[in-house]
Protein backbone atom coordinates (compact mmCIF):
# COMPACT_ATOMS: atom_id res chain seq x y z
CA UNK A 1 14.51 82.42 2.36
CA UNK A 2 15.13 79.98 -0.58
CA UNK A 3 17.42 82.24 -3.38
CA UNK A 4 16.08 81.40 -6.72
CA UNK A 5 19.72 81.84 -7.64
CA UNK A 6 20.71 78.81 -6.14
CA UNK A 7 17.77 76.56 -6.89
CA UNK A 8 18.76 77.56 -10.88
CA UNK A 9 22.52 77.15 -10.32
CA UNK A 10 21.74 73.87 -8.97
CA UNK A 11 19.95 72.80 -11.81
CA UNK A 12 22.32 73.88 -14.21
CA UNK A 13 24.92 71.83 -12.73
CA UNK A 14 23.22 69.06 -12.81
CA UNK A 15 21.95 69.95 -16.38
CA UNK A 16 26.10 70.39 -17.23
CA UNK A 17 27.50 67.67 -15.64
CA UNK A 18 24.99 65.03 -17.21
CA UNK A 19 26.02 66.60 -20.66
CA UNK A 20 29.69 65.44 -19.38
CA UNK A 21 28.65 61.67 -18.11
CA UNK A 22 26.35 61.38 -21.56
CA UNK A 23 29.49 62.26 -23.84
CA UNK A 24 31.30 59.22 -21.76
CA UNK A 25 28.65 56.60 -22.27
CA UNK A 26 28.83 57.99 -26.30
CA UNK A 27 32.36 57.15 -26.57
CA UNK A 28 32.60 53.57 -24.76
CA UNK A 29 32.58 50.58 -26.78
CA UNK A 30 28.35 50.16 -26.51
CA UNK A 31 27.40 54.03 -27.10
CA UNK A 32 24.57 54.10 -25.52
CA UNK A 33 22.96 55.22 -21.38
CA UNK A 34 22.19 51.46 -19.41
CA UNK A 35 18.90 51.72 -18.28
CA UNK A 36 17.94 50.49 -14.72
CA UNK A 37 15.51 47.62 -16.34
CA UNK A 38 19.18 46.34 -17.96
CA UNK A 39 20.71 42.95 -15.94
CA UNK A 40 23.38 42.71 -18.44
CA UNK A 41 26.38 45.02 -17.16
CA UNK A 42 28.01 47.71 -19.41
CA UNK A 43 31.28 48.35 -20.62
CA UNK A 44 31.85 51.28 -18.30
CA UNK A 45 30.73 49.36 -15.11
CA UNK A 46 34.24 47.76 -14.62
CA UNK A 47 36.23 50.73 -15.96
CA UNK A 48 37.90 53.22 -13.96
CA UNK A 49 36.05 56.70 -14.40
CA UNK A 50 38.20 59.64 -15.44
CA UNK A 51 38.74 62.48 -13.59
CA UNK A 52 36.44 64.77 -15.17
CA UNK A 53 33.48 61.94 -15.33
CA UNK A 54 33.82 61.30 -11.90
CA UNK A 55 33.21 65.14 -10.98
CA UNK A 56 30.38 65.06 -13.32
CA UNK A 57 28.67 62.64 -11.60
CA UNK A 58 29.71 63.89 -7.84
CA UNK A 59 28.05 66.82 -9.00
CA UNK A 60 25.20 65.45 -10.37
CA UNK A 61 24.69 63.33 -7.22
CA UNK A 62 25.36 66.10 -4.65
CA UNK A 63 23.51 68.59 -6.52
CA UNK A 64 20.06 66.47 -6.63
CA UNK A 65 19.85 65.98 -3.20
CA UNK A 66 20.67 69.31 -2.20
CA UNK A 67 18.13 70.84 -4.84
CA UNK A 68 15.78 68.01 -2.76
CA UNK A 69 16.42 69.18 0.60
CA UNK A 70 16.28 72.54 -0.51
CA UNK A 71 12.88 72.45 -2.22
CA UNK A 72 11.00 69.76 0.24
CA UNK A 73 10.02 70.78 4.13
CA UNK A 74 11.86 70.32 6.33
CA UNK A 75 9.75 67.46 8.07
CA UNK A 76 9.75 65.89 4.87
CA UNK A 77 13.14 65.36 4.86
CA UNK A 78 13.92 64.74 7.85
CA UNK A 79 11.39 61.72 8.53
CA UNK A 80 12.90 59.98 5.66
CA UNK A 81 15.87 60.01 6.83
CA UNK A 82 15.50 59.01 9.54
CA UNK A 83 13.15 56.22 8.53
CA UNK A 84 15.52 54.61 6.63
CA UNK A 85 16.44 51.54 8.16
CA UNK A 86 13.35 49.64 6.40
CA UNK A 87 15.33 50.12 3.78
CA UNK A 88 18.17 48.38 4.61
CA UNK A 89 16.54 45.81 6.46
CA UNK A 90 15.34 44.85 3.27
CA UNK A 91 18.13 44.38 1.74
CA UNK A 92 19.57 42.40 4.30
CA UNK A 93 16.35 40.02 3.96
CA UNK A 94 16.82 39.50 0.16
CA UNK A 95 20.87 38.94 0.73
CA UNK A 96 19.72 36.53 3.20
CA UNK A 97 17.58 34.43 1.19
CA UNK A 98 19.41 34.74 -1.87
CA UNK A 99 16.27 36.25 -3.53
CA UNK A 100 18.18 37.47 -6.47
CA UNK A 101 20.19 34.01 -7.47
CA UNK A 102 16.07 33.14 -7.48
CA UNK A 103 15.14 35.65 -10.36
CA UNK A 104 18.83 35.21 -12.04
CA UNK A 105 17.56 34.30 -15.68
CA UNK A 106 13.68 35.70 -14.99
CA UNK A 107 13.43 38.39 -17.19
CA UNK A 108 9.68 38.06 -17.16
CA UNK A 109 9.92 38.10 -13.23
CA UNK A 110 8.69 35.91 -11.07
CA UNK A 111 5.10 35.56 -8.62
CA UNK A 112 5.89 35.66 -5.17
CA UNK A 113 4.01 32.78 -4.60
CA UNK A 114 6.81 31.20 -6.58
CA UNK A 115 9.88 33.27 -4.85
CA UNK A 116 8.28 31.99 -1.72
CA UNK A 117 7.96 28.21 -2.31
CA UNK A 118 11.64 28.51 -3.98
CA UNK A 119 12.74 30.60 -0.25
CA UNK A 120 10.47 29.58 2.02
CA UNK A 121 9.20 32.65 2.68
CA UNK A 122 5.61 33.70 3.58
CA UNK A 123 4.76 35.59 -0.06
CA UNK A 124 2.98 38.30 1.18
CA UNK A 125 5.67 39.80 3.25
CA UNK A 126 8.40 38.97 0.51
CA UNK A 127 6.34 41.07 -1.85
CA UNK A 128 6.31 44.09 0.58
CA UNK A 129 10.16 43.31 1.01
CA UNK A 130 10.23 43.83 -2.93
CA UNK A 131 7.96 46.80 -3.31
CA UNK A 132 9.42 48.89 -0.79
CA UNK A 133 13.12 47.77 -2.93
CA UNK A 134 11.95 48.51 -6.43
CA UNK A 135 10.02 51.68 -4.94
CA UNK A 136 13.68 52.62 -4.76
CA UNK A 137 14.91 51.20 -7.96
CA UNK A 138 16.59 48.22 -6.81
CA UNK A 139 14.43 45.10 -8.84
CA UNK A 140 11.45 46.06 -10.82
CA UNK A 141 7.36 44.92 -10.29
CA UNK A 142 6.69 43.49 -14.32
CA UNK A 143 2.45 43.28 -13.01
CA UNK A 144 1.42 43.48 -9.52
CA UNK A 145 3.52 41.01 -7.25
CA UNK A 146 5.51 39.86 -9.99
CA UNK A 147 8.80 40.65 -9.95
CA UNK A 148 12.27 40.38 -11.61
CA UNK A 149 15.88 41.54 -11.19
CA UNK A 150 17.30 44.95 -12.79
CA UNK A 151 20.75 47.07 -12.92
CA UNK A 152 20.93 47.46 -9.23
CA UNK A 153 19.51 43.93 -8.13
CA UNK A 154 21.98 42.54 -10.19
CA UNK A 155 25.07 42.83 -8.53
CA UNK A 156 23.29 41.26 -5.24
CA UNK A 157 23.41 37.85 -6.69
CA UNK A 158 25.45 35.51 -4.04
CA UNK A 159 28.47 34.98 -6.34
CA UNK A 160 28.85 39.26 -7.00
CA UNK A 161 31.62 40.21 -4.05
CA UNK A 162 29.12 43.29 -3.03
CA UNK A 163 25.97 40.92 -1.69
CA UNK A 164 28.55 39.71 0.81
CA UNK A 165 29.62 43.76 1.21
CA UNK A 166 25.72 44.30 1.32
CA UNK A 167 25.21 41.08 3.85
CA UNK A 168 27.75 42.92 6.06
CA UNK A 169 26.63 46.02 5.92
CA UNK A 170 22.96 45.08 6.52
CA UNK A 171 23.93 42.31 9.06
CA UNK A 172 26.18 42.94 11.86
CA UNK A 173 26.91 47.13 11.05
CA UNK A 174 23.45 48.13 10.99
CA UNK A 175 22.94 45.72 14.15
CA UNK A 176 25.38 47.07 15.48
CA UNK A 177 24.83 50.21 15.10
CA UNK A 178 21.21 50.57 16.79
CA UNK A 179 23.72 50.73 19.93
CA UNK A 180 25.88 53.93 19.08
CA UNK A 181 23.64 56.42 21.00
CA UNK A 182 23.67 53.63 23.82
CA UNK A 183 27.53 53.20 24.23
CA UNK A 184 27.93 57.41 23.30
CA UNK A 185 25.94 58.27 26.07
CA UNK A 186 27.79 56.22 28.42
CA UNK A 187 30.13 57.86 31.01
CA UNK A 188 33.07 54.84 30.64
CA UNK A 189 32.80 53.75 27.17
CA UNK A 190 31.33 56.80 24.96
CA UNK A 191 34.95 58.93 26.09
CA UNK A 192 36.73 55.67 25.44
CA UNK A 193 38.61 55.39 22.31
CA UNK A 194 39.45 51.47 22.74
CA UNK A 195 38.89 49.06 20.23
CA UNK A 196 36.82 46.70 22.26
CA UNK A 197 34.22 49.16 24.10
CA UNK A 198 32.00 49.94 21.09
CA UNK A 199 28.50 49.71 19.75
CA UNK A 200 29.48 46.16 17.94
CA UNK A 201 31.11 44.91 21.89
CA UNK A 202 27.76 46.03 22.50
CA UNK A 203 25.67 44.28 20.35
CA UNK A 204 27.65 41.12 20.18
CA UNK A 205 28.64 40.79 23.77
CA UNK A 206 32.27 40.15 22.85
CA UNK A 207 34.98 41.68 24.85
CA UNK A 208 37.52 41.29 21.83
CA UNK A 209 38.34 44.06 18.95
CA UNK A 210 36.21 42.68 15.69
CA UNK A 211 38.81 40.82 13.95
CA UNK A 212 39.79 38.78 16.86
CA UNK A 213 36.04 38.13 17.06
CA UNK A 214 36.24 37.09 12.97
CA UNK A 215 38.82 34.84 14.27
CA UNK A 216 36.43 32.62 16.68
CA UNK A 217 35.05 29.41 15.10
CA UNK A 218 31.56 30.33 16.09
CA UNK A 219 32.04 34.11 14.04
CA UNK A 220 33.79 32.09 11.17
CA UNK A 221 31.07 32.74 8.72
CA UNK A 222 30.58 36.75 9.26
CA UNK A 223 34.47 36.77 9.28
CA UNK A 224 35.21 35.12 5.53
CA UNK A 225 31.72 36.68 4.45
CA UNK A 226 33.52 40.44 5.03
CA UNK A 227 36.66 39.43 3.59
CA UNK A 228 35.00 38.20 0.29
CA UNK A 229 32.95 41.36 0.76
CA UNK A 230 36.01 43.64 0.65
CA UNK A 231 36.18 42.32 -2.90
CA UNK A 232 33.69 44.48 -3.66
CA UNK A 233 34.18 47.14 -1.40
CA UNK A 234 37.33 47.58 -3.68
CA UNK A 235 35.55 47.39 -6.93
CA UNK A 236 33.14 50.16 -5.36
CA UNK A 237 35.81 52.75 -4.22
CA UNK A 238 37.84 51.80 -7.55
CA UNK A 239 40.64 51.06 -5.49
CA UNK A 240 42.08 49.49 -8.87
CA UNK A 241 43.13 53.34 -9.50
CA UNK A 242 45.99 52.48 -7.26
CA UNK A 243 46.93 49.46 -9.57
CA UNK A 244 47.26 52.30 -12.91
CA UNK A 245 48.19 55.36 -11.32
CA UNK A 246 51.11 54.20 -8.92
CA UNK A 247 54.35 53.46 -11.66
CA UNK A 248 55.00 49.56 -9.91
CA UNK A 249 56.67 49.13 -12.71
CA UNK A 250 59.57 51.36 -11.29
CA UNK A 251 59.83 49.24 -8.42
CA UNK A 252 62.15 47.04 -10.68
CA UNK A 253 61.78 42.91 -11.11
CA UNK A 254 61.92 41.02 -8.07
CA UNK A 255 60.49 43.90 -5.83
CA UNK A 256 58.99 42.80 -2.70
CA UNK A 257 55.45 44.57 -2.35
CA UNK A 258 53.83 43.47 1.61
CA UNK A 259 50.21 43.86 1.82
CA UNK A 260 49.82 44.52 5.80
CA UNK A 261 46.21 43.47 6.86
CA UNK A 262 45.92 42.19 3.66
CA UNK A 263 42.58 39.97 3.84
CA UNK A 264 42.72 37.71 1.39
CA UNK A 265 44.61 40.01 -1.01
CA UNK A 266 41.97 41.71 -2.78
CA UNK A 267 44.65 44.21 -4.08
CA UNK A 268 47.72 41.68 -4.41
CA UNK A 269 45.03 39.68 -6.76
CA UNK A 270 45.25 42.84 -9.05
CA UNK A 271 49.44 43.31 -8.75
CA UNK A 272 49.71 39.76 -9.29
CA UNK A 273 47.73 39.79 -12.46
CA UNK A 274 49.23 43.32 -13.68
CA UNK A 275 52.80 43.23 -12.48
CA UNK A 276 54.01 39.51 -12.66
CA UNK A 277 57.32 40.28 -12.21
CA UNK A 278 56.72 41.39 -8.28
CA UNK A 279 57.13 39.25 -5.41
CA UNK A 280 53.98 39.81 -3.42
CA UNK A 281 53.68 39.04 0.58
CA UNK A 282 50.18 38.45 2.21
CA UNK A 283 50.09 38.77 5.61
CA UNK A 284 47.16 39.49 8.35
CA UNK A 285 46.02 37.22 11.16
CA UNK A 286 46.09 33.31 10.84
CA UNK A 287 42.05 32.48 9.42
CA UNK A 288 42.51 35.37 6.63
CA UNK A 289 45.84 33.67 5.42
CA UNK A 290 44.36 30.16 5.55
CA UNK A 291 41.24 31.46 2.99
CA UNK A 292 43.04 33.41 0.99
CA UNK A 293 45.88 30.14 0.51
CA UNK A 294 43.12 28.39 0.42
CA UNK A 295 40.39 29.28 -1.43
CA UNK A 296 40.64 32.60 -2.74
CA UNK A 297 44.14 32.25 -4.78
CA UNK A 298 43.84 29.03 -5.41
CA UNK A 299 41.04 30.06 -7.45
CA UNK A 300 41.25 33.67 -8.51
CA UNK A 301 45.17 33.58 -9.21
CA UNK A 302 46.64 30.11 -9.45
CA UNK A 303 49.16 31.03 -11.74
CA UNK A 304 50.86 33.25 -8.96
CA UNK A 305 51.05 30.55 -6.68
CA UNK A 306 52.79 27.89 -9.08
CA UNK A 307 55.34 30.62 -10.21
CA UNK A 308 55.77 31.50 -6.24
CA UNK A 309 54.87 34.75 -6.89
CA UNK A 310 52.75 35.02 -3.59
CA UNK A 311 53.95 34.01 0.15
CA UNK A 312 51.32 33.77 2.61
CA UNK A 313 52.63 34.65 5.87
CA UNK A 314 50.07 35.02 9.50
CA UNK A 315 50.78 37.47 11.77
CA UNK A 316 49.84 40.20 13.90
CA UNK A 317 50.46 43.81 13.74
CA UNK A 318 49.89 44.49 17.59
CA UNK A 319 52.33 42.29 18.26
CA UNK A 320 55.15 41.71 15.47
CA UNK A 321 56.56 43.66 12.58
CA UNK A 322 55.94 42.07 8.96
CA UNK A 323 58.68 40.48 6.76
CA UNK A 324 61.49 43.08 6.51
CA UNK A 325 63.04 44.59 3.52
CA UNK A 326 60.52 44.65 1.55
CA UNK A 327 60.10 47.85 -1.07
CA UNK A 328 56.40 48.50 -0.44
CA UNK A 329 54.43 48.31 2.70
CA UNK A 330 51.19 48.74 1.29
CA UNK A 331 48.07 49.11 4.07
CA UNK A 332 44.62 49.89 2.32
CA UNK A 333 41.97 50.83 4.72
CA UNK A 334 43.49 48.95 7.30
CA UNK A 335 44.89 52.43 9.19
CA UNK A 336 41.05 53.79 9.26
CA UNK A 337 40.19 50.53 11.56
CA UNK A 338 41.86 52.20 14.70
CA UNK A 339 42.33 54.59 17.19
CA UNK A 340 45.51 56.62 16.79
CA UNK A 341 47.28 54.77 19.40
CA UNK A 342 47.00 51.68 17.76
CA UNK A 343 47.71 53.28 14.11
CA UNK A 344 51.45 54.31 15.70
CA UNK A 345 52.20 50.79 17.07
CA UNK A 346 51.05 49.77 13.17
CA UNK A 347 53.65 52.12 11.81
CA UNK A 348 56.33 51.70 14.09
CA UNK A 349 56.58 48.35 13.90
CA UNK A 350 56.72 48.53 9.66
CA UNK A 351 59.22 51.32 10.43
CA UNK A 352 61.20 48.92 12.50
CA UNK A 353 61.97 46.79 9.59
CA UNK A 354 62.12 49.08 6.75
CA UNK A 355 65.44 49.40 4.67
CA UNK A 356 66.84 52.71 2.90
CA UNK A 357 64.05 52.04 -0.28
CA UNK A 358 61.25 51.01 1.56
CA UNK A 359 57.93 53.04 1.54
CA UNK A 360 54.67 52.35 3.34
CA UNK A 361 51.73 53.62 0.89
CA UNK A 362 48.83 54.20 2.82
CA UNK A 363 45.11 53.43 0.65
CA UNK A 364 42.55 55.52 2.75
CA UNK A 365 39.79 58.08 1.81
CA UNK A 366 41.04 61.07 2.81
CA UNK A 367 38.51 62.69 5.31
CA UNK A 368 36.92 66.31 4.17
CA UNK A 369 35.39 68.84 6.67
CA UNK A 370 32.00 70.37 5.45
CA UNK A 371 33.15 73.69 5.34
CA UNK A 372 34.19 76.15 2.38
CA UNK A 373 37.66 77.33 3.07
CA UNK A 374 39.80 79.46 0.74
CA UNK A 375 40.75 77.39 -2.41
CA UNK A 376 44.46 78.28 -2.15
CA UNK A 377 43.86 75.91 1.36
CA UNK A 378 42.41 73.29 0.03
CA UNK A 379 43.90 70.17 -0.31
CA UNK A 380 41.15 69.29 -2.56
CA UNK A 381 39.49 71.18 -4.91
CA UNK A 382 36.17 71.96 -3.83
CA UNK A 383 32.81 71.35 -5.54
CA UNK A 384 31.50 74.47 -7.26
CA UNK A 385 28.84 76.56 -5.11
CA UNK A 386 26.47 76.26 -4.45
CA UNK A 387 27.27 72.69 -3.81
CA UNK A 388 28.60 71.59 -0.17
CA UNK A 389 32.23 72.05 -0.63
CA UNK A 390 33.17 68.46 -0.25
CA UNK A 391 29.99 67.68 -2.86
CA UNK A 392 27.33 67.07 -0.20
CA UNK A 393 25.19 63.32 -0.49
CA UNK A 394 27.90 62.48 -3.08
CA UNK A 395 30.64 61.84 -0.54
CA UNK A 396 28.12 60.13 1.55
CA UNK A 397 29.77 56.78 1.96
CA UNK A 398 32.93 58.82 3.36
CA UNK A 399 31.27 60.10 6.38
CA UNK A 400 29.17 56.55 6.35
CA UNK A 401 32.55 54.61 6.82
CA UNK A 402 33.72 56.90 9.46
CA UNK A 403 30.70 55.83 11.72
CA UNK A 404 31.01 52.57 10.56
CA UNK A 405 34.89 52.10 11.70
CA UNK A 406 33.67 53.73 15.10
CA UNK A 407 31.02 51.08 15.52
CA UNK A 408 33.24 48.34 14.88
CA UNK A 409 36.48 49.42 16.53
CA UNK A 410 36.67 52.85 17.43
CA UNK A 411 38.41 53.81 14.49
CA UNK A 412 38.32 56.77 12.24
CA UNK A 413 38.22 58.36 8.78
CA UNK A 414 41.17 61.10 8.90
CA UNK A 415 42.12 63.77 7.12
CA UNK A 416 45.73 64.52 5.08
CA UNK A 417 46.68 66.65 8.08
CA UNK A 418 46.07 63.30 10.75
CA UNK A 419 47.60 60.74 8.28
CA UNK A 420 51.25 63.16 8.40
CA UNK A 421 51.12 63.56 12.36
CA UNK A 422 50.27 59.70 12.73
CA UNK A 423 53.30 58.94 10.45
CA UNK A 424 55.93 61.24 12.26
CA UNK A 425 54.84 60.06 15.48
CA UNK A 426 56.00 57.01 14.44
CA UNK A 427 59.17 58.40 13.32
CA UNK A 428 58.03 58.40 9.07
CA UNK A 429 58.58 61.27 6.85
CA UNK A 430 55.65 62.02 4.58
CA UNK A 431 56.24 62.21 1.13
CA UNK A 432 53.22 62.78 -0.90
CA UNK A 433 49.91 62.43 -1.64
CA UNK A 434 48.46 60.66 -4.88
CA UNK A 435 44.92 61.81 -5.74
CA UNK A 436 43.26 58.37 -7.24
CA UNK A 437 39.68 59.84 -7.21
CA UNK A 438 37.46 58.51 -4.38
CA UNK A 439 40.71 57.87 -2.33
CA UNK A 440 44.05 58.46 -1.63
CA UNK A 441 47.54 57.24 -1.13
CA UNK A 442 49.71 58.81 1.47
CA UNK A 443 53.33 57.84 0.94
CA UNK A 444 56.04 57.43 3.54
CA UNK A 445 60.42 57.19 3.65
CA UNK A 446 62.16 56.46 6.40
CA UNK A 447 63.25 59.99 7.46
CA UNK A 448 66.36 61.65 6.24
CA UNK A 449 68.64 60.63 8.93
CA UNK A 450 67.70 57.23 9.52
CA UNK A 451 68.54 56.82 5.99
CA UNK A 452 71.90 54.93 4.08
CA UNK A 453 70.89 56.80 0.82
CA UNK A 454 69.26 59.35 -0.95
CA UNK A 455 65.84 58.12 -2.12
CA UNK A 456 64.00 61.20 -2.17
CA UNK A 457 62.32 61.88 -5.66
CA UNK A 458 62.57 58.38 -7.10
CA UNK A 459 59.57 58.60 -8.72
């Protein structure tokens, strides 16, 4: 039976926590709610969200679809879920075609007799493609079968970081994922926790892990398209938070910072521009190097570059340790890519070449079970019942990147508890954890006695 208690106490959160997110949008430089018709971003859109905005809208987010799921049958709910790959397909289709660099500039919108002589497209599907979207608030039908970008078309357009993000996830992850129940239910590879019998080995018919596959002339598009989409990725998860909440500056001029797995440096991009007094190290396997040398620096940060701020430097982590000495070992969502066996060969070989002051920060999500447990056990603090403690459809994309990472390589989102064993395993010493808001950075020393100095409690 449905308490009446908790279908009010759901709306009153929501009812509270919009009260918080409206008093945010008052005080930004243009006081005033976006509205999804808007293509011209806001102030806020870049900005890092504060702590207490960011719970506001986790709770306004988790609390709606709970108050859905509570209120709607049960077949309801469950058919549209489980009908949602139309959905995404879409997406993919208008990615694809570049449907919204077509409407860039349209505020009137556009026929689709026009979007399909500018796509070649057959019109009448296109416009189903585009209903079914703005059904669901991405574009916006002007008159019938006229349409026109909005606030969530927007950042689709081909030169926006998250329509590659988008490409990828609608391309070769949801692809790849029609195969998960497939490879699961297969005595060899669903107990199998290697990184090259998965869903995507299944799809693709590779026998190699995903990044060797990037590396392949014939995958060289997909591969550069996902590293341009981490870009966004980064902008999503306001992995920037690292960039103002870590003190860098402590580091001291001249401080070596190694991005391991870096891409093409989505994060060094940021040091580089904040921190110019850092020497920054890019390394990750030999095609990422040559596009981030390049094309993405050359573009995005020549400055750093000239100055030789940046050293670009191939390797790989299964098989060599990165430049030593360096202060910072800095790995963002690189750990959550593979099984644990793999994660200790990672870590041992950075520990291999780590000196007294080193650290390795570690730039994950940190995992969350489902379950309420007493609050003086919780790493986090939990979302206010009746919410899911770990806020529910809010946290979504967490538990959507830990399926994702098993797809692709048989990796795993992990909890605080899994980061600390991974790290003494490979003979680390944990140190803390910084709470940046959607994710975390776990920090690691050398341990005590493998140490020349004293550098506990530097910061």
């Amino acid at each position: 039976m449905i308490s009446p208690n908790t279908i009010s106490s759901l709306v009153d959160l929501i009812s509270q926590a919009s009260k918080v997110v409206e008093a945010a949008y008052e005080k930004s430089a243009q006081p005033y709610i976006p509205s999804l018709n808007d293509t011209e971003p806001h102030p806020l859109d870049t900005q890092i969200w504060d702590h207490e905005v960011k719970k506001a809208i986790q709770i306004v987010e988790g609390a709606c679809a709970q108050l859905c799921a509570t209120l709607a049958k049960p077949s309801h709910t469950v058919i549209n879920k489980a009908f949602g790959y139309p959905e995404v397909t879409s997406i993919n289709v208008v990615v694809t075609n570049g449907i919204p660099d077509v409407l860039q500039g349209k505020p009137e919108g556009m026929h689709i007799s026009e979007i399909g002589a500018k796509t070649g497209l057959e019109p009448t599907k296109i416009g189903r493609v585009l209903r079914l979207l703005a059904s669901r608030h991405i574009f916006r039908e002007v008159s019938e079968n006229v349409f026109a970008n909005n606030r969530l078309s927007v950042p689709l357009i081909s030169s926006n970081p998250f329509s590659n993000m988008s490409r990828h996830l609608s391309g070769e992850a949801t692809k790849s994922g029609t195969f998960v129940a497939e490879v699961l239910g297969d005595p060899k590879w669903g107990h199998s926790f290697s990184p090259t019998e998965t869903a995507f080995n299944r799809w693709s018919g590779s026998s190699v892990q995903l990044f060797d596959y990037f590396e392949d002339p014939r995958a060289a598009e997909l591969g550069a398209n996902f590293a341009l989409g981490l870009i966004g990725w980064a902008e999503y998860a306001e992995a920037d938070a690292v960039i103002e909440q870590f003190p860098w500056e402590e580091l001291g001029d001249g401080a070596r910072v190694c991005d391991v797995g870096a891409g093409v440096g989505t994060m060094l991009l940021r040091l580089a521009k904040r921190y110019p007094r850092l020497k920054l190290i890019l390394q990750d396997l030999p095609e990422r190097v040559l596009q981030a040398k390049n094309e993405v620096w050359p573009e995005k940060c020549p400055e750093a570059i000239a100055e030789n701020r940046i050293a670009f430097e191939p390797f790989d982590f299964f098989k060599q340790s990165p430049v030593s000495g360096c202060h910072v070992y800095y790995l963002k969502q690189v750990i959550h890519d593979w099984p644990d066996q793999e994660v200790v060969t990672i870590l041992t070989g950075i520990k291999k070449v780590m000196a007294p002051y080193s650290r390795v920060l570690i730039h994950e999500i940190i995992l969350r079970t489902a379950n309420r447990i007493p609050n003086a056990d919780a790493l986090h603090k939990q979302a206010p019942e009746p919410l899911l403690p770990n806020y529910g459809a809010a946290s979504a994309s967490h538990y959507n990147l830990d399926i994702q990472v098993m797809v692709f390589l048989n990796g795993t989102e992990r909890k605080l508890s899994e980061f600390i064993k991974l790290g003494e395993i490979a003979g680390l010493r944990f140190e803390r954890l910084w709470d940046l808001g959607e994710m975390g950075l776990v920090e690691f020393r050398l341990r005590d006695t493998e140490q020349n100095v004293v550098t506990r409690g530097v910061f």
